[in-house]
PDB file of N, CA and C in Angstrom:
ATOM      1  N   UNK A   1     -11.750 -10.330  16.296  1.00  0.00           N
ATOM      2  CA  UNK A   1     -10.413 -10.877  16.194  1.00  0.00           C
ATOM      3  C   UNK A   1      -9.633 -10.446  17.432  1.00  0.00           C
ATOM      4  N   UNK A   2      -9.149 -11.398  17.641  1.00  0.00           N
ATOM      5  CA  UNK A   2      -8.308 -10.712  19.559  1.00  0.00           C
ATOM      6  C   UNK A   2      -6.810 -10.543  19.143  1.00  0.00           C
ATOM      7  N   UNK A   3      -6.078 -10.414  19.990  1.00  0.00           N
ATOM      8  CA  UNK A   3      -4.621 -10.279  19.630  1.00  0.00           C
ATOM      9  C   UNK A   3      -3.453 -11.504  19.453  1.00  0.00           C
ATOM     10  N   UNK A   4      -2.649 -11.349  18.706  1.00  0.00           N
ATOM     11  CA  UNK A   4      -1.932 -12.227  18.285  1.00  0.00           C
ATOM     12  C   UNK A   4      -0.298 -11.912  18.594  1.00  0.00           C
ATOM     13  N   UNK A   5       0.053 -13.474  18.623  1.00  0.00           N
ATOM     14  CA  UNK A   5       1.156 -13.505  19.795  1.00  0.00           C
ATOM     15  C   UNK A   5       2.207 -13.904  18.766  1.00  0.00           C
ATOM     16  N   UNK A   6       4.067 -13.466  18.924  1.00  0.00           N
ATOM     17  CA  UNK A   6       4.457 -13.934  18.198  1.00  0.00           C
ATOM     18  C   UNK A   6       5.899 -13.974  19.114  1.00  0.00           C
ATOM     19  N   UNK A   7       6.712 -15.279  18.654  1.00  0.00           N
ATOM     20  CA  UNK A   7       7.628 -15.578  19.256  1.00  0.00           C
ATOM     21  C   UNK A   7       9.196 -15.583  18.079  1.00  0.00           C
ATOM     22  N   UNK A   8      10.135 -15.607  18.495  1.00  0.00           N
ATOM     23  CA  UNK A   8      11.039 -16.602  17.377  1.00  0.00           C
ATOM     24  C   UNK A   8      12.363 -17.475  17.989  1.00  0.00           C
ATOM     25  N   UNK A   9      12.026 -18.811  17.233  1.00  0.00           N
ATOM     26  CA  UNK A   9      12.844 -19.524  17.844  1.00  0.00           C
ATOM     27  C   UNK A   9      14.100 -19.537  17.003  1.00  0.00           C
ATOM     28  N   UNK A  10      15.344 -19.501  17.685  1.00  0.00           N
ATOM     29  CA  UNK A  10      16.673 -19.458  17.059  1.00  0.00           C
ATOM     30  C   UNK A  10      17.430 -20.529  17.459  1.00  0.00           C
ATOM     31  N   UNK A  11      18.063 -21.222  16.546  1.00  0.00           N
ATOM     32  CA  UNK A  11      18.956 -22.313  16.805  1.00  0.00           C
ATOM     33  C   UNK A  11      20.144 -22.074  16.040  1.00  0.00           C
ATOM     34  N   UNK A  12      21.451 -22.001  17.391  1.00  0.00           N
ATOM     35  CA  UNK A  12      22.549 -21.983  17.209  1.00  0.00           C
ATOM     36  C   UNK A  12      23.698 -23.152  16.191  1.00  0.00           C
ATOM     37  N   UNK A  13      24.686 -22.447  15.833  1.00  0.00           N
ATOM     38  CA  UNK A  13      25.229 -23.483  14.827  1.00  0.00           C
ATOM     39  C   UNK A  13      25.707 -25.188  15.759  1.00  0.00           C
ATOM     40  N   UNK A  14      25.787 -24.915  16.889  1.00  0.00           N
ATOM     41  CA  UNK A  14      25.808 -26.158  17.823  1.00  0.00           C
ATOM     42  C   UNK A  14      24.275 -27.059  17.552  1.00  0.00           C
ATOM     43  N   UNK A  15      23.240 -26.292  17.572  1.00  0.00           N
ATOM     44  CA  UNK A  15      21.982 -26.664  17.511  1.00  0.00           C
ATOM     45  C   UNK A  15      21.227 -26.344  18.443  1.00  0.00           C
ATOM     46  N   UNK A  16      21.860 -25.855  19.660  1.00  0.00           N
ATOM     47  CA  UNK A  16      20.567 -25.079  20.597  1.00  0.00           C
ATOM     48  C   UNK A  16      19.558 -24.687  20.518  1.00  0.00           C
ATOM     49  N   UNK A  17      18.295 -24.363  20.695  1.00  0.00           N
ATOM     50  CA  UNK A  17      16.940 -23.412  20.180  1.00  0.00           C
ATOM     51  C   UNK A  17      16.781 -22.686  21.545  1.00  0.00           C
ATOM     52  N   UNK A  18      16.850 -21.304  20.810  1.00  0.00           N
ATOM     53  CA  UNK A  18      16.281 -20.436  22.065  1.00  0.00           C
ATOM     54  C   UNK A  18      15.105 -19.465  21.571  1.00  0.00           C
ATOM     55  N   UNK A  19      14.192 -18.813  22.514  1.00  0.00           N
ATOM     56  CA  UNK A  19      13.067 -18.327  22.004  1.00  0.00           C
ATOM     57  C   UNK A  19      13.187 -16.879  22.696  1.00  0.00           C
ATOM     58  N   UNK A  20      12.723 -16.089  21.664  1.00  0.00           N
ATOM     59  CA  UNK A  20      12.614 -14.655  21.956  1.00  0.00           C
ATOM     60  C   UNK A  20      11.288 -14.299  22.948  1.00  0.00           C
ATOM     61  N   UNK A  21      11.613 -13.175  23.291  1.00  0.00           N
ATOM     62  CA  UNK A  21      10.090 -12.828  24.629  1.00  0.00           C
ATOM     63  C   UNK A  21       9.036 -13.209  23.676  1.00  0.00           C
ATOM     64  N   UNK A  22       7.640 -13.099  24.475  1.00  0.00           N
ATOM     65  CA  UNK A  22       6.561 -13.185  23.149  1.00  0.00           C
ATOM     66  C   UNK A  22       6.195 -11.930  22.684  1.00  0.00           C
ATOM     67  N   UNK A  23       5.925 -11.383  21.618  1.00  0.00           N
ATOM     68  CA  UNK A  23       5.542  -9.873  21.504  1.00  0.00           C
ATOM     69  C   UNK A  23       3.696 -10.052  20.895  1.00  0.00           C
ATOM     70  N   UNK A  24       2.856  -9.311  21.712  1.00  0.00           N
ATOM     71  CA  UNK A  24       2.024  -8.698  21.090  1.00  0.00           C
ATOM     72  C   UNK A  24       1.055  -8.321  20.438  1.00  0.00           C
ATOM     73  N   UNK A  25       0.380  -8.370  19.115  1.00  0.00           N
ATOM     74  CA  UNK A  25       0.346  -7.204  18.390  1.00  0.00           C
ATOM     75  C   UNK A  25      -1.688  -7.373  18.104  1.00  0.00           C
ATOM     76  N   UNK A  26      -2.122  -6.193  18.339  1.00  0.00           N
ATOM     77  CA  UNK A  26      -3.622  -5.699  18.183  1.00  0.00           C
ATOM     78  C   UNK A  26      -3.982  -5.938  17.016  1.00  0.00           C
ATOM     79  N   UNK A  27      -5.092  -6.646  16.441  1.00  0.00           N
ATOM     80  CA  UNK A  27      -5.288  -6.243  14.617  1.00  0.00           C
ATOM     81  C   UNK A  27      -6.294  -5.260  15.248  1.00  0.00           C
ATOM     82  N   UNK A  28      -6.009  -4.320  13.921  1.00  0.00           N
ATOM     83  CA  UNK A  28      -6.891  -2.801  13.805  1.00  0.00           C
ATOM     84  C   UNK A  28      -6.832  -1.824  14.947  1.00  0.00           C
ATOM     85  N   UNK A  29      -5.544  -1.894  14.969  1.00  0.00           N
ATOM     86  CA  UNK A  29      -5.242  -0.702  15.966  1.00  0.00           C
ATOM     87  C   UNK A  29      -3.238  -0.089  15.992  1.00  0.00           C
ATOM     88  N   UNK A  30      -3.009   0.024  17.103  1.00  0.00           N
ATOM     89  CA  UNK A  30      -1.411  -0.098  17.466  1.00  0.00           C
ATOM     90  C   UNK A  30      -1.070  -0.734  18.381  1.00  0.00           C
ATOM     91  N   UNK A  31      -0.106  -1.567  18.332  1.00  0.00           N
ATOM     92  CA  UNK A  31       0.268  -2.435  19.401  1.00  0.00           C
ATOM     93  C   UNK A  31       0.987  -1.613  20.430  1.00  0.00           C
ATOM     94  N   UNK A  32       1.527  -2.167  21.650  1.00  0.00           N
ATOM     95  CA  UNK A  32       1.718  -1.484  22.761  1.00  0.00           C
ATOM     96  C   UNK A  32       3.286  -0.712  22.462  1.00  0.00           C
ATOM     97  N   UNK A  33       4.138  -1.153  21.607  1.00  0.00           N
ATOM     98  CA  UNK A  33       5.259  -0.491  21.329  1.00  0.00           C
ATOM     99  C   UNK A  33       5.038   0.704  19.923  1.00  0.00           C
ATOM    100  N   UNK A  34       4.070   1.075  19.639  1.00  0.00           N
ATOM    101  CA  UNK A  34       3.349   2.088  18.394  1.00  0.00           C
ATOM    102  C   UNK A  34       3.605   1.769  17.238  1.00  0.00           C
ATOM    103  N   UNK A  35       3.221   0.357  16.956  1.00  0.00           N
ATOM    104  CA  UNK A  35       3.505  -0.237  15.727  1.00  0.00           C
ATOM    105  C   UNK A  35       2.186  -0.273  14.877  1.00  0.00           C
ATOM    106  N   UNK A  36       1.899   0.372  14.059  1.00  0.00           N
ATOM    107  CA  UNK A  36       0.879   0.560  13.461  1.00  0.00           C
ATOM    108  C   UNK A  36       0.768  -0.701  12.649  1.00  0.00           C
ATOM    109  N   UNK A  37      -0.583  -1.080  12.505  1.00  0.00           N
ATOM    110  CA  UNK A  37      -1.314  -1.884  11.479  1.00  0.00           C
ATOM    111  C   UNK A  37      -1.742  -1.168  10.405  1.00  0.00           C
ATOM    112  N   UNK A  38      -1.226  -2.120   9.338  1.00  0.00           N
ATOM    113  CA  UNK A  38      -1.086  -0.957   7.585  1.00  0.00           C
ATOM    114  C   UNK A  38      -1.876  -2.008   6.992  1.00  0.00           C
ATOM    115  N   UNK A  39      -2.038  -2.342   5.446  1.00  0.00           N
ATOM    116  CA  UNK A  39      -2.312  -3.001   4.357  1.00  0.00           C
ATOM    117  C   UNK A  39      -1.996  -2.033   2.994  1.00  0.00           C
ATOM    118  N   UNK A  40      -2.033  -3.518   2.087  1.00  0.00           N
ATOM    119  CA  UNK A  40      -1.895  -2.714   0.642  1.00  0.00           C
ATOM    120  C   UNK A  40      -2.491  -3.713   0.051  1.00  0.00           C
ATOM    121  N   UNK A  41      -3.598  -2.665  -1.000  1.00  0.00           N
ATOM    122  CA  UNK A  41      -4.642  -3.188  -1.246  1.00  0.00           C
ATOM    123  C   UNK A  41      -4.769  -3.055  -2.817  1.00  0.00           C
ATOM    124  N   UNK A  42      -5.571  -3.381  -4.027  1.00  0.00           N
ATOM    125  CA  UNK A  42      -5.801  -4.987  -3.899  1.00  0.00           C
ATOM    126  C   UNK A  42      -3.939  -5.781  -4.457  1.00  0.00           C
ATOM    127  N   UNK A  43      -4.153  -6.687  -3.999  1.00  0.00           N
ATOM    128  CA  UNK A  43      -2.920  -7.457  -4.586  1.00  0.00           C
ATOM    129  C   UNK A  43      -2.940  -8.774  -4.980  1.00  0.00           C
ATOM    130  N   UNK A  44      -2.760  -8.324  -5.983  1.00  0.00           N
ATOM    131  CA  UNK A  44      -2.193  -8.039  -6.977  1.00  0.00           C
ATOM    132  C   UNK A  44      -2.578  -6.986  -7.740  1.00  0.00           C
ATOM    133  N   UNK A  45      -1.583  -6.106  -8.242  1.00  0.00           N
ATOM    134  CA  UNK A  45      -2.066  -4.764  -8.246  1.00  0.00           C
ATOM    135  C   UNK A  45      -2.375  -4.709 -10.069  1.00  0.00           C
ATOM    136  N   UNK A  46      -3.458  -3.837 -10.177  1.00  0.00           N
ATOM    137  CA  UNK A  46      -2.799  -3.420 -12.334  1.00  0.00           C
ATOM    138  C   UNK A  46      -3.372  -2.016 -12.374  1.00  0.00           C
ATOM    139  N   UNK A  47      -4.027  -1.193 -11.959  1.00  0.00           N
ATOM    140  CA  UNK A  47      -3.747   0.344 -12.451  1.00  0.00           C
ATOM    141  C   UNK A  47      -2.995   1.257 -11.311  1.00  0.00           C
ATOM    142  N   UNK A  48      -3.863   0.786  -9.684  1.00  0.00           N
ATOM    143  CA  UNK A  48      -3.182   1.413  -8.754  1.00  0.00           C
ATOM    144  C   UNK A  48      -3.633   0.961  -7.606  1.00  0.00           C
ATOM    145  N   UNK A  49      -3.128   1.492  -6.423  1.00  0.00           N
ATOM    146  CA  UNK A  49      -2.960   0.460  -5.164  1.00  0.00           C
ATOM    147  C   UNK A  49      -3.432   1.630  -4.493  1.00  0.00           C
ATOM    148  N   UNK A  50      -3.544   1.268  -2.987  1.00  0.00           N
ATOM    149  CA  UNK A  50      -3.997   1.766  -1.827  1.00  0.00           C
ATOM    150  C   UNK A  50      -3.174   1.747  -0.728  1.00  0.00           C
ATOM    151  N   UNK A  51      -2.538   2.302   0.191  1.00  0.00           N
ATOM    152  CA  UNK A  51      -1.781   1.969   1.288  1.00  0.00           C
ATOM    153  C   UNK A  51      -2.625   2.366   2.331  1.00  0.00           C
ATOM    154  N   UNK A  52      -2.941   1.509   3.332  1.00  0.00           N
ATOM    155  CA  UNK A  52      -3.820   1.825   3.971  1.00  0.00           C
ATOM    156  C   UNK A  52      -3.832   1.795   5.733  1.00  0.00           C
ATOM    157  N   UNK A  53      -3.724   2.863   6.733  1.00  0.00           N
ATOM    158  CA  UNK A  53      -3.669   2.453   8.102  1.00  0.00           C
ATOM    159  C   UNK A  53      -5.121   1.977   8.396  1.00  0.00           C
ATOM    160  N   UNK A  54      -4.659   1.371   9.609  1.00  0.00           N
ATOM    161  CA  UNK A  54      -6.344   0.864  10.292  1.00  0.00           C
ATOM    162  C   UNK A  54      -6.625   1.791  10.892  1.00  0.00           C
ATOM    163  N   UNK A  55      -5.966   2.809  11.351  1.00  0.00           N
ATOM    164  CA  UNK A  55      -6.167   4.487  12.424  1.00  0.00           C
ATOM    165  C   UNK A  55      -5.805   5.421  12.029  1.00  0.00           C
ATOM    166  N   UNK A  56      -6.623   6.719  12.017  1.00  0.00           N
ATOM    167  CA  UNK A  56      -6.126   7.737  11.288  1.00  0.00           C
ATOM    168  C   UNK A  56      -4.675   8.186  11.580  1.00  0.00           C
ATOM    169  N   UNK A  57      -3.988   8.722  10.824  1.00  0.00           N
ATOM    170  CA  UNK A  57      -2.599   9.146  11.143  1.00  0.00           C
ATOM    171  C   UNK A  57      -2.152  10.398  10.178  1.00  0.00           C
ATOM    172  N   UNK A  58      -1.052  10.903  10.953  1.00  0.00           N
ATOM    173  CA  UNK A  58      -0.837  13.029  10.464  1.00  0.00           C
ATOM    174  C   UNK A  58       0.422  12.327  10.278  1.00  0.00           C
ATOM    175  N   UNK A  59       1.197  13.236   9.151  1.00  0.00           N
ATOM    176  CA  UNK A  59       2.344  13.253   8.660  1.00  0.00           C
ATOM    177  C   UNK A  59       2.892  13.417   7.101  1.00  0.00           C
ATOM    178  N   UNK A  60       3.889  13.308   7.098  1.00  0.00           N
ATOM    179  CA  UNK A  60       4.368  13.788   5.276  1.00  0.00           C
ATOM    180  C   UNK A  60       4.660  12.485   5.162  1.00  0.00           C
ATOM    181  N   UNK A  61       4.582  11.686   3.810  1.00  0.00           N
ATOM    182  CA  UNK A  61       4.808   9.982   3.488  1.00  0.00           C
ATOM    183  C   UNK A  61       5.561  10.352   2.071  1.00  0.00           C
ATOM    184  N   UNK A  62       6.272   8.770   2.114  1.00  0.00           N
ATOM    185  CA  UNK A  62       6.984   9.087   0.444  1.00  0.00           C
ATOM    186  C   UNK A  62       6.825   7.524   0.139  1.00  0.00           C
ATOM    187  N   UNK A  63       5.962   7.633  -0.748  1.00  0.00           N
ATOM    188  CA  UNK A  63       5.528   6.016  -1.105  1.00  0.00           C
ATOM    189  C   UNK A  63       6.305   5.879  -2.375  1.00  0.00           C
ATOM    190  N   UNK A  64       7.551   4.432  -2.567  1.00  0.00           N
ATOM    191  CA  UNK A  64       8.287   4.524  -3.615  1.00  0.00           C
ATOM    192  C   UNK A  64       7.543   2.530  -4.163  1.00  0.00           C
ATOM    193  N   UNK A  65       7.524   2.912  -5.053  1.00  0.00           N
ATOM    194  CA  UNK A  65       7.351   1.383  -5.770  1.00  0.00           C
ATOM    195  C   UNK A  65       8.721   0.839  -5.985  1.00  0.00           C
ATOM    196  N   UNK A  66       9.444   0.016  -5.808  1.00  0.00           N
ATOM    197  CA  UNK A  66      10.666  -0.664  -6.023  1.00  0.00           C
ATOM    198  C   UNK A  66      10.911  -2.040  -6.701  1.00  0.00           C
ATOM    199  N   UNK A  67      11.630  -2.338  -7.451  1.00  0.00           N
ATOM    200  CA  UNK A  67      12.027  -3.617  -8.411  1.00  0.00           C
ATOM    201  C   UNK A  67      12.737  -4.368  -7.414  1.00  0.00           C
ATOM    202  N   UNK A  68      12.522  -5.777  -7.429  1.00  0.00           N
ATOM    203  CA  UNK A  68      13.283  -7.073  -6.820  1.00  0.00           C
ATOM    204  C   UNK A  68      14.895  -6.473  -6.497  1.00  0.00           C
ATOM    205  N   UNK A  69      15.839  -5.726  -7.885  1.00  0.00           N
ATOM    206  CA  UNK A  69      16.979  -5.531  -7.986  1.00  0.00           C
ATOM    207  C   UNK A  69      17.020  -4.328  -7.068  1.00  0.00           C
ATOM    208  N   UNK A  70      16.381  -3.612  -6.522  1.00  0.00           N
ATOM    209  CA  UNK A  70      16.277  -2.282  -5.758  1.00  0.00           C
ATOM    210  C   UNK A  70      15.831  -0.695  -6.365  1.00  0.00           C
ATOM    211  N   UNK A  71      15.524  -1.242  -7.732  1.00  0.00           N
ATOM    212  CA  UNK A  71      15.603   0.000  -8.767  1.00  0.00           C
ATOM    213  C   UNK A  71      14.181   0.764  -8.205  1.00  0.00           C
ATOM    214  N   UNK A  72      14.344   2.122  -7.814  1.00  0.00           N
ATOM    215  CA  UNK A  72      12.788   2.707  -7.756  1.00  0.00           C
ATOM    216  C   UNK A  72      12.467   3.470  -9.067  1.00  0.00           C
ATOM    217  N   UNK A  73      10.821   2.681  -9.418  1.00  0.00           N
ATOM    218  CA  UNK A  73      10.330   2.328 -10.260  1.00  0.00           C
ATOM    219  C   UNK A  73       9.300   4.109 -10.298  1.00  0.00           C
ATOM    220  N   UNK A  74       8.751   3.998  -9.053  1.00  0.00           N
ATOM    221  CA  UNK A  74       7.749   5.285  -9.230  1.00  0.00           C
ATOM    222  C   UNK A  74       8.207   6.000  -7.716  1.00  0.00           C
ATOM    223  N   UNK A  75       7.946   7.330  -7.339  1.00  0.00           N
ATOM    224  CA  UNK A  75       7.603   7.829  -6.134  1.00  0.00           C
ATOM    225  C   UNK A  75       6.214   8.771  -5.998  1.00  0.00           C
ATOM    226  N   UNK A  76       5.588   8.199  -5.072  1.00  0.00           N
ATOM    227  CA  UNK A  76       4.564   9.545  -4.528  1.00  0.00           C
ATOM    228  C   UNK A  76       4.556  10.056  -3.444  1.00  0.00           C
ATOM    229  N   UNK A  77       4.176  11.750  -3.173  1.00  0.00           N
ATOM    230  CA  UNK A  77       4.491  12.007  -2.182  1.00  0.00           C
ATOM    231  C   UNK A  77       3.269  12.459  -1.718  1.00  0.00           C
ATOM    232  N   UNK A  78       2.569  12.130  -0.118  1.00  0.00           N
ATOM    233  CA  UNK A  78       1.539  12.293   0.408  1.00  0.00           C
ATOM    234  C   UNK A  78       1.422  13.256   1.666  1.00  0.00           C
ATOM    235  N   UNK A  79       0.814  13.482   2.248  1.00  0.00           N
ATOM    236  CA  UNK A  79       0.035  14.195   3.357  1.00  0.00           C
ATOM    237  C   UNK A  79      -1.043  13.758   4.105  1.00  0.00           C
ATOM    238  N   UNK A  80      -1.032  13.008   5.309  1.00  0.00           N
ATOM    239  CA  UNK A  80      -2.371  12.814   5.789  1.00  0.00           C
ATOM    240  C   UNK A  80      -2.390  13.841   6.938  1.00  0.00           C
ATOM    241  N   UNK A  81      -3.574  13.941   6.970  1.00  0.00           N
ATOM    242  CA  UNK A  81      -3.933  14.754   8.442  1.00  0.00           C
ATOM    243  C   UNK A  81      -5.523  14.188   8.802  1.00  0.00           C
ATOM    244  N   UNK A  82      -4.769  13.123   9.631  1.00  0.00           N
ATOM    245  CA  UNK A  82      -6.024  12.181  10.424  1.00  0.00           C
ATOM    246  C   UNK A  82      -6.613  11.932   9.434  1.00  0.00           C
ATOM    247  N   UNK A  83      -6.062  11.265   8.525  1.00  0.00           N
ATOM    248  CA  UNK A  83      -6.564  10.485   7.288  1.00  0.00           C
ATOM    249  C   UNK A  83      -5.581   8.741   7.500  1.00  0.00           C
ATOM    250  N   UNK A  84      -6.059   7.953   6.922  1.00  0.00           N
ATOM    251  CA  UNK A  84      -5.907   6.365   6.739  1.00  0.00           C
ATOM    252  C   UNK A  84      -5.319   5.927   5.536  1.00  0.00           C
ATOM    253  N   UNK A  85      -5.683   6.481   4.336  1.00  0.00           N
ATOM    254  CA  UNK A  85      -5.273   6.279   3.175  1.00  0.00           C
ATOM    255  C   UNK A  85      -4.743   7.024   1.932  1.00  0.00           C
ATOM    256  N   UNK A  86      -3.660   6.319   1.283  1.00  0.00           N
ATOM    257  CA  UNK A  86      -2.728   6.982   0.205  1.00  0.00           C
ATOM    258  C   UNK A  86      -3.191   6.132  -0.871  1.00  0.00           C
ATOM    259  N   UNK A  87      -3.548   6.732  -2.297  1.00  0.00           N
ATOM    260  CA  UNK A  87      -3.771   5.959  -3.568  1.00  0.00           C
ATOM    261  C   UNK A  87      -2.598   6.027  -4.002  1.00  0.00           C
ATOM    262  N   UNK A  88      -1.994   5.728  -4.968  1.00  0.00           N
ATOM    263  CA  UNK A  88      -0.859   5.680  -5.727  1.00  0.00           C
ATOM    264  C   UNK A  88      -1.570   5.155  -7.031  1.00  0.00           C
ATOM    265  N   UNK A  89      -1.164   5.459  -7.969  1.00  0.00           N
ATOM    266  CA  UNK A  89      -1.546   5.215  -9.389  1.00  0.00           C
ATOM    267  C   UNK A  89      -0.414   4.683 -10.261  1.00  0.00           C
ATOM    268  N   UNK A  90      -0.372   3.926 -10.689  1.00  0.00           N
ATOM    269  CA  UNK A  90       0.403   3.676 -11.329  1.00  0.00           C
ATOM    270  C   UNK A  90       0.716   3.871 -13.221  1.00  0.00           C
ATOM    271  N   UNK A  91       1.122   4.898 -12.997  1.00  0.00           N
ATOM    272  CA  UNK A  91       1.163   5.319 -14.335  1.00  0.00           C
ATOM    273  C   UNK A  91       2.312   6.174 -14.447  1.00  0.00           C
ATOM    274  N   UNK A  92       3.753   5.792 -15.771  1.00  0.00           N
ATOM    275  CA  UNK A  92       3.116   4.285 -16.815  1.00  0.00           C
ATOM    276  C   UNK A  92       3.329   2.907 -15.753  1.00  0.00           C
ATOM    277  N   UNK A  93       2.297   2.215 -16.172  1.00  0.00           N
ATOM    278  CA  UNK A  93       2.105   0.941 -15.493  1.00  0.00           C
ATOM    279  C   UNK A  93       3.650  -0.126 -15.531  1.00  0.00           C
ATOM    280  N   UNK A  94       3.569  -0.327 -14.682  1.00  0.00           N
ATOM    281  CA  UNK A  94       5.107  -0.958 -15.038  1.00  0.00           C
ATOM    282  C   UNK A  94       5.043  -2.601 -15.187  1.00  0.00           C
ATOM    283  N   UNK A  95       5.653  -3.106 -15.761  1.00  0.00           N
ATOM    284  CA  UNK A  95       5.928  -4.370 -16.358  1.00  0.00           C
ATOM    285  C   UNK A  95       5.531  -5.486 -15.300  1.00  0.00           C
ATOM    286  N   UNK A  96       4.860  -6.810 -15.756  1.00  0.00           N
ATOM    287  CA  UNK A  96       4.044  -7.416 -14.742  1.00  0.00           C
ATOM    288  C   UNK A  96       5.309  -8.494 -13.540  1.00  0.00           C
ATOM    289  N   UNK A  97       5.443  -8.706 -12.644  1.00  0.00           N
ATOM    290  CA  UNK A  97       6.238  -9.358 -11.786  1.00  0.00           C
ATOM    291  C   UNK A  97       5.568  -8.407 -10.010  1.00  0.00           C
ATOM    292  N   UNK A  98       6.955  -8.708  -9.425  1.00  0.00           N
ATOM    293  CA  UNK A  98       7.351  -8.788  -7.920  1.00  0.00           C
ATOM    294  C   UNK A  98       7.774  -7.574  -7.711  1.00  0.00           C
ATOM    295  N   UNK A  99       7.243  -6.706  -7.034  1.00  0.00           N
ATOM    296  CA  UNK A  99       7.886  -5.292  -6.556  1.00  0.00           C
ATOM    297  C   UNK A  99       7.582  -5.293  -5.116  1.00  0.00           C
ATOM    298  N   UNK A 100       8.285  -4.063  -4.297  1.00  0.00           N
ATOM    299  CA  UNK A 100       8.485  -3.894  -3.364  1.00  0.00           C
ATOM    300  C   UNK A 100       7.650  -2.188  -3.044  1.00  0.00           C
ATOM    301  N   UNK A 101       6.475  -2.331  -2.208  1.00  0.00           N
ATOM    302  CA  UNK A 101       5.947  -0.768  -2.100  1.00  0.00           C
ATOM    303  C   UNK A 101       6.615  -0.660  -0.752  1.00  0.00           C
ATOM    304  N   UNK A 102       7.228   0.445  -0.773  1.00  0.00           N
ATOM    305  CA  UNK A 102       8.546   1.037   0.607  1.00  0.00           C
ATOM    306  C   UNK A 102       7.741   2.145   0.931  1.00  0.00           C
ATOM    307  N   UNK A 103       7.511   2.599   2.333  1.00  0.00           N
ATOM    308  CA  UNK A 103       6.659   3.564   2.550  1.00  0.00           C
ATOM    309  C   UNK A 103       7.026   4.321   3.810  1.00  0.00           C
ATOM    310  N   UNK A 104       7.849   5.613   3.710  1.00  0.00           N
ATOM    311  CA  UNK A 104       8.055   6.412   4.704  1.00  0.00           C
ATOM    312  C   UNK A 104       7.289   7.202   5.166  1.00  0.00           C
ATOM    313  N   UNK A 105       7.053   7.201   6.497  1.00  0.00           N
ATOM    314  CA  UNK A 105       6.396   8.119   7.319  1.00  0.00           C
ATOM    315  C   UNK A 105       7.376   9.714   7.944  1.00  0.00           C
ATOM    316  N   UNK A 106       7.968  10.290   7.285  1.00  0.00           N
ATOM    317  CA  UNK A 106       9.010  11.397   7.584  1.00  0.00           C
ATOM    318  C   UNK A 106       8.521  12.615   8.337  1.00  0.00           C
ATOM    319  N   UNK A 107       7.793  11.976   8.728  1.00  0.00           N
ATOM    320  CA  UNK A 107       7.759  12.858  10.149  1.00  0.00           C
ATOM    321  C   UNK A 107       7.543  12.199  11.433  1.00  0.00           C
ATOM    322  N   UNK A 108       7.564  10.656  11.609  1.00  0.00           N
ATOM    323  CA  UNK A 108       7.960  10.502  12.775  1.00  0.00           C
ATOM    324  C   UNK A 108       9.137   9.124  12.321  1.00  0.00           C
ATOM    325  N   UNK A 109       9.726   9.215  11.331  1.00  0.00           N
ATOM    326  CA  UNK A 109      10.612   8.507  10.975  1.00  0.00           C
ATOM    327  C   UNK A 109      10.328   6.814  11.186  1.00  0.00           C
ATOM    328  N   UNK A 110       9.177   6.283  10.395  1.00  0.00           N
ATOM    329  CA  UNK A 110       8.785   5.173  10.677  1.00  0.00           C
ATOM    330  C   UNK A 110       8.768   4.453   8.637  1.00  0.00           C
ATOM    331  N   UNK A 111       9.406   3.608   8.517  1.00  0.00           N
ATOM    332  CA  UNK A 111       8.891   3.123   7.420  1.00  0.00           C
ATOM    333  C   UNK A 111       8.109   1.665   7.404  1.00  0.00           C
ATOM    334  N   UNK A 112       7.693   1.241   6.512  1.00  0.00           N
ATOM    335  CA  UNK A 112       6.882   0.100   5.815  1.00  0.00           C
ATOM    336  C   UNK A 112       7.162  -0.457   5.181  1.00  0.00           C
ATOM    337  N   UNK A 113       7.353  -1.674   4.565  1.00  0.00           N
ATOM    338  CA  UNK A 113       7.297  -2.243   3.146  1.00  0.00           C
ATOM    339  C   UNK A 113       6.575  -3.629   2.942  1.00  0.00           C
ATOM    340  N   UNK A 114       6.279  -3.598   1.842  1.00  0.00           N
ATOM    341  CA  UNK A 114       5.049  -4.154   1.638  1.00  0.00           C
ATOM    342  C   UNK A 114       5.596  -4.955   0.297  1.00  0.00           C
ATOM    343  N   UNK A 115       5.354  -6.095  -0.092  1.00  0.00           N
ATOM    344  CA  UNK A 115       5.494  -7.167  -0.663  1.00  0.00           C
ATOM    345  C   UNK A 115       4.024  -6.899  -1.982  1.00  0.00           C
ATOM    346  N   UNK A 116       4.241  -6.704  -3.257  1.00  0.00           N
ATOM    347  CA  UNK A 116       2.858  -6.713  -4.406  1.00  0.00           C
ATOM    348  C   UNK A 116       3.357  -7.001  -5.017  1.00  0.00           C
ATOM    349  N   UNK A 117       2.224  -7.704  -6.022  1.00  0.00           N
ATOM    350  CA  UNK A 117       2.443  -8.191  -7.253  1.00  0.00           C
ATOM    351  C   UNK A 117       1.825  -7.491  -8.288  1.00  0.00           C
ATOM    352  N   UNK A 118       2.444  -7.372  -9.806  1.00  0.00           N
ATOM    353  CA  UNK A 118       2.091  -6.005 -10.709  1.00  0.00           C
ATOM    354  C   UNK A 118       1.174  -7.092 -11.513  1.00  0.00           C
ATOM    355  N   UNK A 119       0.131  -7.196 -12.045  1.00  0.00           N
ATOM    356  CA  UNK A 119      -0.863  -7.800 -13.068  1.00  0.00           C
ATOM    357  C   UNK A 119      -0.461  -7.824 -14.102  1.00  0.00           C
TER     358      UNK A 119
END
């Protein structure tokens, strides 16, 4: 898979379209501004999920499950050290719909969020 390019075009309330630089981005790696490539796995979720980098990475994480309305539903708190992946479990399982997995990296102040669906 090679790298993928992304632009955005904006059109003013006159109707103009203007386009942003192109940016970027590596699959399975970090792109040139240290934007890591993540996943969350499987999704649609029903006992527990996976958050997952494509490269190992060190730091303290606070993985919160969140409701459509903003309500946080669960928190876990992790540790990698040159590790890739956080499980989260979900228990008690929460009610089936649209949540939001929000995922801080607090030690180099980077977050995530990630779009799942509960089974």
């Amino acid at each position: 898979m090679g790298k993928l390019y992304f632009r955005i075009r904006r059109t003013d309330a006159s109707g103009k379209v203007t386009y942003s630089p192109t940016a970027t981005l590596s699959p399975g790696g970090s792109s040139g501004d240290g934007l890591f490539i993540y996943n969350t796995y499987p999704n649609p979720v029903t006992n527990s999920l996976l958050f997952r980098f494509n490269s190992p990475q060190t730091g303290n994480y606070l993985l919160e499950l969140v409701s459509t309305s903003g309500q946080v539903i669960q928190r876990k708190n992790a540790t990698l050290a040159a590790g890739s992946e956080i499980r989260m479990d979900l228990n008690p399982r929460p009610a089936k719909g649209l949540y939001f997995l929000r995922t801080s990296d607090q030690t180099h102040d980077k977050h995530y969020t990630t779009k799942i669906y509960i089974n």
